[in-house]
C-alpha atoms as a PDB file:
ATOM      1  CA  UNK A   1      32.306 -42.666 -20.085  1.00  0.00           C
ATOM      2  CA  UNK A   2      29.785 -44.523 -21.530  1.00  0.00           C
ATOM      3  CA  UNK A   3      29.575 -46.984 -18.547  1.00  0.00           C
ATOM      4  CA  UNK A   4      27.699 -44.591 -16.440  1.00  0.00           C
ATOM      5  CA  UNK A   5      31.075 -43.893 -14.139  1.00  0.00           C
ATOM      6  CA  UNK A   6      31.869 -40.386 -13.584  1.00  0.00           C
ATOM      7  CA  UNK A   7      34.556 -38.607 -12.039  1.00  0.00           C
ATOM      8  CA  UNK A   8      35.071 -34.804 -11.505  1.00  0.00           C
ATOM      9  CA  UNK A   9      32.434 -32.261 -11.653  1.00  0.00           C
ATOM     10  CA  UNK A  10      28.828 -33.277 -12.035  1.00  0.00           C
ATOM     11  CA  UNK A  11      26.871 -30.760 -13.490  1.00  0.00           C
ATOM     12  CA  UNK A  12      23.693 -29.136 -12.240  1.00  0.00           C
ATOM     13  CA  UNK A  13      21.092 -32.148 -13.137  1.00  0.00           C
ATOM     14  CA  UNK A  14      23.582 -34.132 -14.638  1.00  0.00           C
ATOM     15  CA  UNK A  15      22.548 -37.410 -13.156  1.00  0.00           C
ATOM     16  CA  UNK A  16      19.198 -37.202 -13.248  1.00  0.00           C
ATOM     17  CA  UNK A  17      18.696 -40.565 -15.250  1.00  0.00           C
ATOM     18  CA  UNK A  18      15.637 -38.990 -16.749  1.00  0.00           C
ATOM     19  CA  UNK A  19      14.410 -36.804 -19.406  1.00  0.00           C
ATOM     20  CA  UNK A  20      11.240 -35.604 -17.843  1.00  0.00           C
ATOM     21  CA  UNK A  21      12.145 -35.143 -14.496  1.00  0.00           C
ATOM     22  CA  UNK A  22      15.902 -32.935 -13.514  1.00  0.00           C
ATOM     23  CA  UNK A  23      17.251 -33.379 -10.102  1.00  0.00           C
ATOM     24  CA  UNK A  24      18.565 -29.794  -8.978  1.00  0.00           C
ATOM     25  CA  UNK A  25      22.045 -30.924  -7.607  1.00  0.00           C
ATOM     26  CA  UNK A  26      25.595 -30.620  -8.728  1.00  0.00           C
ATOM     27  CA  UNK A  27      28.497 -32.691  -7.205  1.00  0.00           C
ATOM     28  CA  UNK A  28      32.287 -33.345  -7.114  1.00  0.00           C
ATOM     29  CA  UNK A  29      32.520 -36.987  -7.718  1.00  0.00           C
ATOM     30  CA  UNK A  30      36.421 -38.740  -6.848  1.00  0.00           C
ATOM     31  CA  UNK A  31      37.299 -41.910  -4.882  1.00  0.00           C
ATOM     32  CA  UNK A  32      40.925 -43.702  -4.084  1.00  0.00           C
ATOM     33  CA  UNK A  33      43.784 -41.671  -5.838  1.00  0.00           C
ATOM     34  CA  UNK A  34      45.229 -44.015  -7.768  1.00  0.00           C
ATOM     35  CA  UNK A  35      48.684 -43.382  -8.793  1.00  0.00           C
ATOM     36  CA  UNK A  36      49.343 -42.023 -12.071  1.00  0.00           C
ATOM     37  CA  UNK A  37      50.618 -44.799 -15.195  1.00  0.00           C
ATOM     38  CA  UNK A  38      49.626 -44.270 -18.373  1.00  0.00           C
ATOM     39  CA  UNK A  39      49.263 -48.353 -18.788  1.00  0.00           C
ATOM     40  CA  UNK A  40      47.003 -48.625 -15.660  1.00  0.00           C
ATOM     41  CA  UNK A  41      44.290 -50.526 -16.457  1.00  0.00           C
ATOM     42  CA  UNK A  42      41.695 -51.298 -13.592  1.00  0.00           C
ATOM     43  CA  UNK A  43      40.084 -54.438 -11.967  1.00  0.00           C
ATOM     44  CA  UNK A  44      36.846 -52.965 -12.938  1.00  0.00           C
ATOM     45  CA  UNK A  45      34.273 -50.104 -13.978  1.00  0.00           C
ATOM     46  CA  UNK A  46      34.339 -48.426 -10.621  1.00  0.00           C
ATOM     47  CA  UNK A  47      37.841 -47.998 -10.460  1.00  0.00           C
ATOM     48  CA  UNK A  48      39.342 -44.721 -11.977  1.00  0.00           C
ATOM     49  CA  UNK A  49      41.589 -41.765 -11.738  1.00  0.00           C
ATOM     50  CA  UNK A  50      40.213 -38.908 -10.663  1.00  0.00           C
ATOM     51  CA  UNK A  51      39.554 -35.461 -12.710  1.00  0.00           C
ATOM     52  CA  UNK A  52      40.770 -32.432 -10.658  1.00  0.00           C
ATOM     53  CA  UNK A  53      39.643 -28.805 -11.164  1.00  0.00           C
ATOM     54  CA  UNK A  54      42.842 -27.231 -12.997  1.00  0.00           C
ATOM     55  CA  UNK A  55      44.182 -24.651  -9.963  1.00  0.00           C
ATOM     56  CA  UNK A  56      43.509 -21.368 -12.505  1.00  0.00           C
ATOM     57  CA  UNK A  57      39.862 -22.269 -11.761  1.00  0.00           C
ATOM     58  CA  UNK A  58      40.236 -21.476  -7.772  1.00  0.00           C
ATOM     59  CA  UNK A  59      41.264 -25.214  -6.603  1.00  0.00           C
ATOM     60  CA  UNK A  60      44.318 -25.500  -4.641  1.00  0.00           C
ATOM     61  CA  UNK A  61      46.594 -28.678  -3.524  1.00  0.00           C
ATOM     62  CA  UNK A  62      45.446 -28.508  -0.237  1.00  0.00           C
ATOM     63  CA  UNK A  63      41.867 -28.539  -0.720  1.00  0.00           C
ATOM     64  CA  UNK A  64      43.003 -31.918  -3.083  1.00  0.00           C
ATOM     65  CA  UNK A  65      44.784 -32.819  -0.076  1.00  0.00           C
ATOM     66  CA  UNK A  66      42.267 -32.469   2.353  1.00  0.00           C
ATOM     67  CA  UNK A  67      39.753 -34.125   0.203  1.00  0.00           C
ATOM     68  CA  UNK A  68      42.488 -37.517  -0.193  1.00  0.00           C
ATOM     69  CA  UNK A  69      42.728 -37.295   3.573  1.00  0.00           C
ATOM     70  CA  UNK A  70      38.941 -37.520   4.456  1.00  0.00           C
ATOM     71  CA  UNK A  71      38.493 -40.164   1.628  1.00  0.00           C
ATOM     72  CA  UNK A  72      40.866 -42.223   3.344  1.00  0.00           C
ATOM     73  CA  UNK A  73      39.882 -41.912   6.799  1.00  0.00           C
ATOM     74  CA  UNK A  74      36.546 -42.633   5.786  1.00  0.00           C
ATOM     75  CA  UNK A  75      37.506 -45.385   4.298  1.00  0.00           C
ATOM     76  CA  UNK A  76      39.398 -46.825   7.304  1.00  0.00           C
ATOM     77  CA  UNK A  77      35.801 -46.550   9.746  1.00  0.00           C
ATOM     78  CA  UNK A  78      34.145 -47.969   7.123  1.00  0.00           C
ATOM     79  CA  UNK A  79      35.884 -51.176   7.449  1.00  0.00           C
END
């Protein structure tokens, strides 16, 4: 998205922020799982569904699952 917001897989140096210098990392961005409506619109730029690997490309429901459950209790200890 043009806002800078990303969700899913970062690639490797994909948020660098510069062209002269790459950071080598790659990530798995994703946040509150939101549920799905096609009319959802959201209270601002930070808020967003999340992209999931498809499962053909060796990501199962429970690792989804386990990543929901550790955003969420994170979430709570945060508070």
């Amino acid at each position: 998205q043009s806002s800078g917001f990303t969700r899913g897989y970062v690639l490797l140096g994909g948020e660098s922020g510069s062209s002269h210098r790459r950071e080598v990392k790659e990530g798995f961005s994703y946040g509150k799982e939101w549920p799905i409506k096609v009319d959802r619109s959201f209270d601002n730029e930070l808020q967003g569904f999340n992209v999931w690997p498809k499962p053909e490309e060796n990501f199962s429901f429970s690792t989804k699952f386990i990543l929901n459950n550790l955003f969420e209790e994170l979430a709570l200890i945060s508070k």
